[in-house]
PDB file of N, CA and C in Angstrom:
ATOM      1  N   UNK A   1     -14.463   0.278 -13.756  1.00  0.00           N
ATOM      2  CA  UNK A   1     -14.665   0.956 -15.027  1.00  0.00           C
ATOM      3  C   UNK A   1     -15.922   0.375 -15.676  1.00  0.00           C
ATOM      4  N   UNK A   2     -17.074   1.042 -15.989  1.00  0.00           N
ATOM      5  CA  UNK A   2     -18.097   0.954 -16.806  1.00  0.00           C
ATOM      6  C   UNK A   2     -17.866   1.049 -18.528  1.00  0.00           C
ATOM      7  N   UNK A   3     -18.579   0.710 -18.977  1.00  0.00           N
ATOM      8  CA  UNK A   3     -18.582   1.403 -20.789  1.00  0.00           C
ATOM      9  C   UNK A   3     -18.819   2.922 -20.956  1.00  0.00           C
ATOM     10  N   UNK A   4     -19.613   3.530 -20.186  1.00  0.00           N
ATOM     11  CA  UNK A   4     -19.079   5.203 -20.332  1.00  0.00           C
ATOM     12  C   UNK A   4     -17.573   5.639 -19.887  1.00  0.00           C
ATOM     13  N   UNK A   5     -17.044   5.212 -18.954  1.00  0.00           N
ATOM     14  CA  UNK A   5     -15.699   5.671 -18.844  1.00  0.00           C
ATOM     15  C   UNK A   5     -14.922   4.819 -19.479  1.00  0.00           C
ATOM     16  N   UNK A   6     -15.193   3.456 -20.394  1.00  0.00           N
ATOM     17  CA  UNK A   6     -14.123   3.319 -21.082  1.00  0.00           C
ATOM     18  C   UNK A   6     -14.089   3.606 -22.642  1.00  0.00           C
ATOM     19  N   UNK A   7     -15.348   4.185 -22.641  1.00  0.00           N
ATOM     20  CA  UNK A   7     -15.424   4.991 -24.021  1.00  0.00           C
ATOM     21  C   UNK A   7     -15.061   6.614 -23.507  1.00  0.00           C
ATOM     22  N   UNK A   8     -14.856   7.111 -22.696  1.00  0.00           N
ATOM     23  CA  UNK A   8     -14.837   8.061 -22.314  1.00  0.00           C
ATOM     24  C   UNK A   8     -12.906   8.167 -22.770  1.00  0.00           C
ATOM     25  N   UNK A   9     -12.424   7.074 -22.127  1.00  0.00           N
ATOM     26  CA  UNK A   9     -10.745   7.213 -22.366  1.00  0.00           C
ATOM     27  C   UNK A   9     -10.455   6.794 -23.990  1.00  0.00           C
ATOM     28  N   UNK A  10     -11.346   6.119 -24.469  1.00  0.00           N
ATOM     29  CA  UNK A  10     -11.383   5.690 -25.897  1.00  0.00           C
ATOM     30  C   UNK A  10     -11.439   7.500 -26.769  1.00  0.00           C
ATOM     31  N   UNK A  11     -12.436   7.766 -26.204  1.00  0.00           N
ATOM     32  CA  UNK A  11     -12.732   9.379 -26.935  1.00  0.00           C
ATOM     33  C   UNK A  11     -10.985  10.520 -26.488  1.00  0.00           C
ATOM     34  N   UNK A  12     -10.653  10.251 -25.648  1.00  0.00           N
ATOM     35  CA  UNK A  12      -9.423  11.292 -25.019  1.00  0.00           C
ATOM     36  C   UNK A  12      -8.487  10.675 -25.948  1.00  0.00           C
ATOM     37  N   UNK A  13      -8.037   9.260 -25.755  1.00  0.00           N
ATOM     38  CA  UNK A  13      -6.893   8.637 -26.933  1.00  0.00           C
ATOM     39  C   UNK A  13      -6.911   9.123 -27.977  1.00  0.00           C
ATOM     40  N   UNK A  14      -8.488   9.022 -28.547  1.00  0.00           N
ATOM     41  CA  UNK A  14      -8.044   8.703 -30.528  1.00  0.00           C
ATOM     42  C   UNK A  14      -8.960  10.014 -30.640  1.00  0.00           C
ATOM     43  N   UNK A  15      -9.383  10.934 -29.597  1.00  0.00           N
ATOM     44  CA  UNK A  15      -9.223  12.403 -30.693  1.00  0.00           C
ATOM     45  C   UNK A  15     -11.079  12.507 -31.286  1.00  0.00           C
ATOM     46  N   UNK A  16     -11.791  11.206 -30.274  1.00  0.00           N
ATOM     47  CA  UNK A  16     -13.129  10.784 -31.248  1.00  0.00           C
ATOM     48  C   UNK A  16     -14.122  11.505 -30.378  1.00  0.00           C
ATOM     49  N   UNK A  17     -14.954  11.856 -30.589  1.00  0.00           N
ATOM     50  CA  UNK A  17     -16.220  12.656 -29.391  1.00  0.00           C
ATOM     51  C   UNK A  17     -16.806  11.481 -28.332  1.00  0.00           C
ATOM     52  N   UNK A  18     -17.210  11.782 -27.584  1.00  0.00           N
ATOM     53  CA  UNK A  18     -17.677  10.538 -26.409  1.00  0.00           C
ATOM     54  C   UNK A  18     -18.450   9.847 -27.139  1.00  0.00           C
ATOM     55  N   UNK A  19     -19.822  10.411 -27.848  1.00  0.00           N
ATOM     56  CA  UNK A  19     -20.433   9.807 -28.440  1.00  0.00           C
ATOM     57  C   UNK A  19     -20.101   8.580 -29.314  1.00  0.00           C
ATOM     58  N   UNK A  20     -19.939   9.123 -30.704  1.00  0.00           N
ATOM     59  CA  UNK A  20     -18.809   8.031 -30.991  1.00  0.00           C
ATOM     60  C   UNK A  20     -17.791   7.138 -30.650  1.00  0.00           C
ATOM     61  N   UNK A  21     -17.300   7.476 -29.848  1.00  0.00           N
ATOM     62  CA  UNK A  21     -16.578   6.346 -28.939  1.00  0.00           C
ATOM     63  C   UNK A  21     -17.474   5.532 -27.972  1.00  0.00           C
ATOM     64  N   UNK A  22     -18.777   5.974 -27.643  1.00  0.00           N
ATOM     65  CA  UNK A  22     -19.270   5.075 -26.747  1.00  0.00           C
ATOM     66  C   UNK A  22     -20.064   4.258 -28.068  1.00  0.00           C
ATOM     67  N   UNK A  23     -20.558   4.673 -29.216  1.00  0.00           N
ATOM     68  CA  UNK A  23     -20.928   3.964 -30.306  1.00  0.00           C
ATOM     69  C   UNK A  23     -19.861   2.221 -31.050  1.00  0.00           C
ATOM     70  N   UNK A  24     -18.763   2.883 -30.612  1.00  0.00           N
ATOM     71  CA  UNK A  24     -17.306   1.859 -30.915  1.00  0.00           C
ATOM     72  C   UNK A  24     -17.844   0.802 -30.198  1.00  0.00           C
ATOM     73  N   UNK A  25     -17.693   1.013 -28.803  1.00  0.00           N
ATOM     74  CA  UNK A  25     -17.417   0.791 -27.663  1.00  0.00           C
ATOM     75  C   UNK A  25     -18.668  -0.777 -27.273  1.00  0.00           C
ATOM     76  N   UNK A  26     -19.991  -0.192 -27.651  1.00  0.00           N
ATOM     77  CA  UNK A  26     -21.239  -0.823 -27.908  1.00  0.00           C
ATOM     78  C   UNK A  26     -20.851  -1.659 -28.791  1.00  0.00           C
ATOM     79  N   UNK A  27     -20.626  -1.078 -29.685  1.00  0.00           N
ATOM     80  CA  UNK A  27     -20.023  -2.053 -31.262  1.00  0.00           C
ATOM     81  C   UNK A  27     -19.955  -3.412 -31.088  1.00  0.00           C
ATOM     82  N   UNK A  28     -18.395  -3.281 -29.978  1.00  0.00           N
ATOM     83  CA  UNK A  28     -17.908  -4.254 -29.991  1.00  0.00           C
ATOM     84  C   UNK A  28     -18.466  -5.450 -28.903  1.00  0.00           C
ATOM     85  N   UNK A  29     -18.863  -4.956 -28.041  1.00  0.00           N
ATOM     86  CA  UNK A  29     -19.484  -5.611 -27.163  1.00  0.00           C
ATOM     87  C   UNK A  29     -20.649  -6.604 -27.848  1.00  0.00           C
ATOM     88  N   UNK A  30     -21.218  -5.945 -29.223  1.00  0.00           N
ATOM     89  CA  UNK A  30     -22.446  -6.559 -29.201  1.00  0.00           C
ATOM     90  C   UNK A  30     -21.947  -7.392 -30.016  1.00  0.00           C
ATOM     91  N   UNK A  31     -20.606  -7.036 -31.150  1.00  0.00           N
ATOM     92  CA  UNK A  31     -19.999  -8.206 -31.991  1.00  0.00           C
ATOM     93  C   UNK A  31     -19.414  -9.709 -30.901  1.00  0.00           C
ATOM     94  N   UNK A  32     -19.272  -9.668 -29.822  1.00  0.00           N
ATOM     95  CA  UNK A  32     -18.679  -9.977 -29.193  1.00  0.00           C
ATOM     96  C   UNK A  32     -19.846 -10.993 -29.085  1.00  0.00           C
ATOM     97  N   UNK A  33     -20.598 -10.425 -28.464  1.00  0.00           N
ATOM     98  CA  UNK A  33     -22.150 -11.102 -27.739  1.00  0.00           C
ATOM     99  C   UNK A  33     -22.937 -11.530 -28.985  1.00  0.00           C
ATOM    100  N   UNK A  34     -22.960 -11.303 -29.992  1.00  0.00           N
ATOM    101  CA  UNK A  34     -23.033 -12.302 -31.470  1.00  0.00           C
ATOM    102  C   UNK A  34     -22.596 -13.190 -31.493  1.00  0.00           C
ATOM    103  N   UNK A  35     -21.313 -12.793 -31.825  1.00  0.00           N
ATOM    104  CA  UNK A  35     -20.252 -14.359 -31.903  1.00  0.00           C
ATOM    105  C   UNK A  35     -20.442 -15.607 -30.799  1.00  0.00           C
ATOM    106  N   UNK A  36     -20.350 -15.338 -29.216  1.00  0.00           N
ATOM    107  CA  UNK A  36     -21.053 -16.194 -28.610  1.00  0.00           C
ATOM    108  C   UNK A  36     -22.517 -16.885 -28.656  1.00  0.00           C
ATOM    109  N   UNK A  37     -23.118 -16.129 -28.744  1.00  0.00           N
ATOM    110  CA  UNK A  37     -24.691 -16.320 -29.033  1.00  0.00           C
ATOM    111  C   UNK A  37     -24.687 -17.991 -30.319  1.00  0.00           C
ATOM    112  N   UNK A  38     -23.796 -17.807 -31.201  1.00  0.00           N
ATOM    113  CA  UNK A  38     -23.917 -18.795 -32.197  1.00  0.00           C
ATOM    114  C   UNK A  38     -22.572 -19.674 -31.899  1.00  0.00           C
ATOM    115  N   UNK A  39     -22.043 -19.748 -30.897  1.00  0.00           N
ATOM    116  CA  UNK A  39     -20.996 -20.583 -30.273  1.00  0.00           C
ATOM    117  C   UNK A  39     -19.856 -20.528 -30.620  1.00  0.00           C
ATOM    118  N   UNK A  40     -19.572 -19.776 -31.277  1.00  0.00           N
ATOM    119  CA  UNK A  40     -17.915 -19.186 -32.185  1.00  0.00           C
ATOM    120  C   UNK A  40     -17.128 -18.715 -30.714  1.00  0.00           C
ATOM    121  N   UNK A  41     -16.121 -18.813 -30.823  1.00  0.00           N
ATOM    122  CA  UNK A  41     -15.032 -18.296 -29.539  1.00  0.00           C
ATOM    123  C   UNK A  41     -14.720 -16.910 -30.250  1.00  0.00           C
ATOM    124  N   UNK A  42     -13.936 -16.400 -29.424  1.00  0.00           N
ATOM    125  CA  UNK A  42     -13.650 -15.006 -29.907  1.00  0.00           C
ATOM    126  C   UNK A  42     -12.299 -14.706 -29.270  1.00  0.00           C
ATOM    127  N   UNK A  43     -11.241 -14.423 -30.238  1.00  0.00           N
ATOM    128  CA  UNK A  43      -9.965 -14.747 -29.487  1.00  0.00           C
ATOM    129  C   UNK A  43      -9.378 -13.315 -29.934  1.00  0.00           C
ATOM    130  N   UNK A  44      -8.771 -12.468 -28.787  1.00  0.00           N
ATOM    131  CA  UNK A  44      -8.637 -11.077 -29.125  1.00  0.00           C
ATOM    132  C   UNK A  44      -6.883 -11.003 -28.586  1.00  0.00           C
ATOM    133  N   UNK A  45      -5.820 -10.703 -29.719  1.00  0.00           N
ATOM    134  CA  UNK A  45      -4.829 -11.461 -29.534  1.00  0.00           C
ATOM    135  C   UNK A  45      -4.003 -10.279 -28.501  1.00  0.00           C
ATOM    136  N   UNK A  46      -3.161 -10.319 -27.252  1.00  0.00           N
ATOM    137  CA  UNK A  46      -2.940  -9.686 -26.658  1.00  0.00           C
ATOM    138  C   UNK A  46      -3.617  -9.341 -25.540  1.00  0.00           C
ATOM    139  N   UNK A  47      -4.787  -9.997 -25.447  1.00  0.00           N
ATOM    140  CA  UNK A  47      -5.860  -9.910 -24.196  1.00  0.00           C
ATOM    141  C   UNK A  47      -6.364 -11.214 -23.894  1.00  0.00           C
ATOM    142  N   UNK A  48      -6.797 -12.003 -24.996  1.00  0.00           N
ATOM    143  CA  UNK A  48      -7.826 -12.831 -24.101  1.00  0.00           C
ATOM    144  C   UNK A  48      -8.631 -13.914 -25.158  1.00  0.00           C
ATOM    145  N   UNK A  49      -9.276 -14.895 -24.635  1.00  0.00           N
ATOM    146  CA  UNK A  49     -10.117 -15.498 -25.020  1.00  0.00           C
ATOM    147  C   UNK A  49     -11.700 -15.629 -24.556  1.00  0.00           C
ATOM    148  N   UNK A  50     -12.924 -15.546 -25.211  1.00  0.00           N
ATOM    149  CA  UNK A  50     -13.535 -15.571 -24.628  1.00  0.00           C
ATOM    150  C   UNK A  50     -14.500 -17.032 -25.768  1.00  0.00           C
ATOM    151  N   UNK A  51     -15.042 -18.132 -24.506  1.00  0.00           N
ATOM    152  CA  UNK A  51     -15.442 -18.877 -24.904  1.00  0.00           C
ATOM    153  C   UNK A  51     -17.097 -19.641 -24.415  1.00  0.00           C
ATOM    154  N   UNK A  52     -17.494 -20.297 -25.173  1.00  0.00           N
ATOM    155  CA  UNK A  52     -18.678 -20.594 -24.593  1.00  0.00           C
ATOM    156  C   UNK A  52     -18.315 -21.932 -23.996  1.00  0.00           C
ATOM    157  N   UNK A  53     -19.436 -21.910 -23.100  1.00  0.00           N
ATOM    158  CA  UNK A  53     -18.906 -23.403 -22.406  1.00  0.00           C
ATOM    159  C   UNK A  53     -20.220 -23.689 -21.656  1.00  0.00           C
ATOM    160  N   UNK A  54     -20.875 -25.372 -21.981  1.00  0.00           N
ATOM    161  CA  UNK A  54     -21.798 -26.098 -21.519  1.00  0.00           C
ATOM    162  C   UNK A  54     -21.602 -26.413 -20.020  1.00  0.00           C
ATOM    163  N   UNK A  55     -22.980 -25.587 -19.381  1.00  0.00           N
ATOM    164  CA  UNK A  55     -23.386 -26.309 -18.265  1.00  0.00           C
ATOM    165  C   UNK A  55     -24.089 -27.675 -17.924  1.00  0.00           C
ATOM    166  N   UNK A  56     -23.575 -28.466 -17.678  1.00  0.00           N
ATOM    167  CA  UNK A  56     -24.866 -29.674 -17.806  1.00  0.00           C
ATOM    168  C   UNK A  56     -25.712 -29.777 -16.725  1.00  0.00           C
ATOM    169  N   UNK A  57     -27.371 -30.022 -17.158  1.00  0.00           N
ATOM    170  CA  UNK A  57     -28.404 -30.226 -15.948  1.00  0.00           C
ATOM    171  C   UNK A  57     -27.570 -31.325 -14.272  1.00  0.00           C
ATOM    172  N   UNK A  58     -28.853 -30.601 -13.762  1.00  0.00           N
ATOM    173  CA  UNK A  58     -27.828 -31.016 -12.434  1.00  0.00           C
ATOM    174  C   UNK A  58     -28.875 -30.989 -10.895  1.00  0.00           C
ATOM    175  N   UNK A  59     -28.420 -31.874  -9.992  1.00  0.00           N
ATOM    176  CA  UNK A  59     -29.357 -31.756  -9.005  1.00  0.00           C
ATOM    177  C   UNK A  59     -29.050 -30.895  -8.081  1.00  0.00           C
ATOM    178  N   UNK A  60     -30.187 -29.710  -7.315  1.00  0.00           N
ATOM    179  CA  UNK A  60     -29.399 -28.859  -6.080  1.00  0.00           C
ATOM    180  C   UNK A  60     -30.752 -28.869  -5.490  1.00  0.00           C
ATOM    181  N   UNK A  61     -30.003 -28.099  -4.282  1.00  0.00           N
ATOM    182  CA  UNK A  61     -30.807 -27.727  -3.177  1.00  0.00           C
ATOM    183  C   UNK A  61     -31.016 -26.803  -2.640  1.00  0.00           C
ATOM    184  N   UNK A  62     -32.503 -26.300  -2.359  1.00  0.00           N
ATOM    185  CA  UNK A  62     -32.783 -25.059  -2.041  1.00  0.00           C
ATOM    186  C   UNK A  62     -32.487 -24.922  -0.543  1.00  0.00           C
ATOM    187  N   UNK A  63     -31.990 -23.715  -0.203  1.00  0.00           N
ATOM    188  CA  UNK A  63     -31.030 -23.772   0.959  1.00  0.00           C
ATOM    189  C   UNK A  63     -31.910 -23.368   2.173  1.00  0.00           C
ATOM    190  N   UNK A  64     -33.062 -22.933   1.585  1.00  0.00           N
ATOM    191  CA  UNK A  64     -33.824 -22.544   2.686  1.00  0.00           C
ATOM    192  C   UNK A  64     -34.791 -23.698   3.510  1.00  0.00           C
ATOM    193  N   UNK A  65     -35.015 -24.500   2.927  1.00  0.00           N
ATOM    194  CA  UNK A  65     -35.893 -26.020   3.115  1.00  0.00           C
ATOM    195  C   UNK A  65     -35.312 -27.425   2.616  1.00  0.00           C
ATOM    196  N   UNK A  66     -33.945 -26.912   2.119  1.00  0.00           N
ATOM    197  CA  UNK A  66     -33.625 -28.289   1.882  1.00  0.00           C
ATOM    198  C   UNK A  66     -33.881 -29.097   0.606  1.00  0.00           C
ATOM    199  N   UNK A  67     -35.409 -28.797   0.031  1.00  0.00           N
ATOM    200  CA  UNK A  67     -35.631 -29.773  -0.697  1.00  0.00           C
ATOM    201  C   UNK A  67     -34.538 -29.834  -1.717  1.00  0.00           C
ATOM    202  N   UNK A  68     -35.046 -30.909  -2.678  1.00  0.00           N
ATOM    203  CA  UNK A  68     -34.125 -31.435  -4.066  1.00  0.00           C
ATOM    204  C   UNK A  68     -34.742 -30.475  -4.777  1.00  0.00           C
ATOM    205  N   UNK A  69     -33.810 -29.946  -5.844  1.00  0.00           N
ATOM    206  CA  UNK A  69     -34.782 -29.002  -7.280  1.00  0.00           C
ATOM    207  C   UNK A  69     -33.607 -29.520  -8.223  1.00  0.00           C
ATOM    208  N   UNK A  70     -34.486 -29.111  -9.687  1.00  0.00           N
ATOM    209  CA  UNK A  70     -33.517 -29.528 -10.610  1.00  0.00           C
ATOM    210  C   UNK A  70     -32.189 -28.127 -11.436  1.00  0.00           C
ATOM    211  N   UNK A  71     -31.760 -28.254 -11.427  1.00  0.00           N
ATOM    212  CA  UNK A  71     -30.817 -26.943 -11.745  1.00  0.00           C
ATOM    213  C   UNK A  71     -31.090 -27.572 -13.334  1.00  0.00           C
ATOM    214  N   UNK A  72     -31.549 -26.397 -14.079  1.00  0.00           N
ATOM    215  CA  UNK A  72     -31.438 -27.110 -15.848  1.00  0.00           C
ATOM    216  C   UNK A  72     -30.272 -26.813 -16.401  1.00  0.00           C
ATOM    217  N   UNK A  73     -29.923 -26.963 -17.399  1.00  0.00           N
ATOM    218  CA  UNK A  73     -28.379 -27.082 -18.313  1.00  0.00           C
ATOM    219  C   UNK A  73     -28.784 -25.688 -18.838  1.00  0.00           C
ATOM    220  N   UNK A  74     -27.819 -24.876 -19.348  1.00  0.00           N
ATOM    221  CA  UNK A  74     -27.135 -23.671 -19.402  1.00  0.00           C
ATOM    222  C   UNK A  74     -25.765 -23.655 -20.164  1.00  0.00           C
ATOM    223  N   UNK A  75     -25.748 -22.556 -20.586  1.00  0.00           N
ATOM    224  CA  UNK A  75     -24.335 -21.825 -21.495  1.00  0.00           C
ATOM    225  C   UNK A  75     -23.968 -20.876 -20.638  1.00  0.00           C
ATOM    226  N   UNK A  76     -22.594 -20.748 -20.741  1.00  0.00           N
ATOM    227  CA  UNK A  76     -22.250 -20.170 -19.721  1.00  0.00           C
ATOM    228  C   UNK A  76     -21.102 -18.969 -20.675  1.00  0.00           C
ATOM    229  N   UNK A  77     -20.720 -17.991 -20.208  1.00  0.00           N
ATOM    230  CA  UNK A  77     -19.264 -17.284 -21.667  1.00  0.00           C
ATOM    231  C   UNK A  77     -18.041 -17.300 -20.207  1.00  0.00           C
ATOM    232  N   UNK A  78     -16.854 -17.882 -21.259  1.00  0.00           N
ATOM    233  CA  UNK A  78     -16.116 -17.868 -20.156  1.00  0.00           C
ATOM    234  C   UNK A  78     -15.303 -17.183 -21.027  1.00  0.00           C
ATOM    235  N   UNK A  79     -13.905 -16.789 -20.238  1.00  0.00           N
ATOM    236  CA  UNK A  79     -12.955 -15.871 -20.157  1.00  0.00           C
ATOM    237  C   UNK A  79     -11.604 -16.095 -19.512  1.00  0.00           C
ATOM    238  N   UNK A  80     -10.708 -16.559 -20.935  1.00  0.00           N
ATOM    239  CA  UNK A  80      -9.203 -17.058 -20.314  1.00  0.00           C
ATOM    240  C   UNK A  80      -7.924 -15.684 -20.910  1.00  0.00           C
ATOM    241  N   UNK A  81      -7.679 -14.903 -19.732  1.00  0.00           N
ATOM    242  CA  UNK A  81      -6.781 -14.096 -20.179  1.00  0.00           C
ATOM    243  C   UNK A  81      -5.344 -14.578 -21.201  1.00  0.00           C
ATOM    244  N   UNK A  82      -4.797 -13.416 -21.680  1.00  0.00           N
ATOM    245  CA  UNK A  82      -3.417 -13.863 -22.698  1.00  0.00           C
ATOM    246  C   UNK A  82      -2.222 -13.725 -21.876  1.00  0.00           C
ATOM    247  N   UNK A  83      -1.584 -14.230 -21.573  1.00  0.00           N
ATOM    248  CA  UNK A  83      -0.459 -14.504 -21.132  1.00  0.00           C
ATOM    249  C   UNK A  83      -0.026 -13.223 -20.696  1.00  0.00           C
ATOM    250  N   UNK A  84       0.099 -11.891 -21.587  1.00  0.00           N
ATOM    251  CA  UNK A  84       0.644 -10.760 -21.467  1.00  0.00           C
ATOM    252  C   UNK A  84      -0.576 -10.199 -20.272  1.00  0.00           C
ATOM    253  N   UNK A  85      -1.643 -10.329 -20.396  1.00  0.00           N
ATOM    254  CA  UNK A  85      -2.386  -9.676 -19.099  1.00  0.00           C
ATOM    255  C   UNK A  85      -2.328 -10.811 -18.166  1.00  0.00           C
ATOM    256  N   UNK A  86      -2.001 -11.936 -17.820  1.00  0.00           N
ATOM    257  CA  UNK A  86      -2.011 -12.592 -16.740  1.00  0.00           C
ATOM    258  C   UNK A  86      -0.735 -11.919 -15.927  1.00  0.00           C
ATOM    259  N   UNK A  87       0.452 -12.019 -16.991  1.00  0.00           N
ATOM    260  CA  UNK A  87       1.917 -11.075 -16.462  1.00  0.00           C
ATOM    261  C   UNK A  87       1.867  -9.620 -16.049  1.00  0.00           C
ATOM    262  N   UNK A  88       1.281  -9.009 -16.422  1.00  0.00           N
ATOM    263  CA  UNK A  88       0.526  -7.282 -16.507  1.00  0.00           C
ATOM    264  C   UNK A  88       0.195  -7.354 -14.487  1.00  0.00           C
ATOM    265  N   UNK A  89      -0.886  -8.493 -14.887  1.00  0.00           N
ATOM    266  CA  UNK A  89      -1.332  -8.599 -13.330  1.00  0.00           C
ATOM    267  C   UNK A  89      -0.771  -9.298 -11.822  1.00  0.00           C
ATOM    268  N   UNK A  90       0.053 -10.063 -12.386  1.00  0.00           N
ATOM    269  CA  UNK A  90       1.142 -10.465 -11.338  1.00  0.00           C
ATOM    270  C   UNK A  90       2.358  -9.580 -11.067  1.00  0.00           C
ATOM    271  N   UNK A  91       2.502  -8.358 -11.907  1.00  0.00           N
ATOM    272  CA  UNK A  91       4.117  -8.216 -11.573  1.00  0.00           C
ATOM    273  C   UNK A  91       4.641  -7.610 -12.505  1.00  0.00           C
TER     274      UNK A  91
END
């Protein structure tokens, strides 16, 4: 499922034109991608958590020659389902 087809079932539910529902749909995604951006968690009750979480710098290796390179530190958004969709998905 993409954001056109899940604004697409958003528009069939609540009666709203695609448009507008893919407008929702954006909405939230970008409130979403705000709230991380400035390190706030975002806890959506019945689904999920979504959180930021520090990568720390790090040494790797390029796989093609071997050498050493430096991997730099990074933010990463992570994503811990709610209990009710972990159960949803087992069974």
């Amino acid at each position: 499922m993409n954001n056109a087809d899940l604004a697409d079932v958003i528009a069939n539910d609540h009666g709203l034109t695609k448009a507008d529902a893919r407008k929702v749909v954006d909405a939230v995604f970008s409130s979403i991608t705000d709230a991380a951006s400035k390190g706030e968690e975002v806890s959506l009750n019945g689904f999920g958590k979504f959180k930021v979480k520090d990568s720390p710098a790090r040494e790797g290796r390029n796989p093609s020659t071997g050498a050493t390179i430096q991997i730099a530190a990074s933010k990463k958004l992570g994503f811990s389902p709610a209990k009710a969709v972990k159960d949803k998905l087992n069974g």
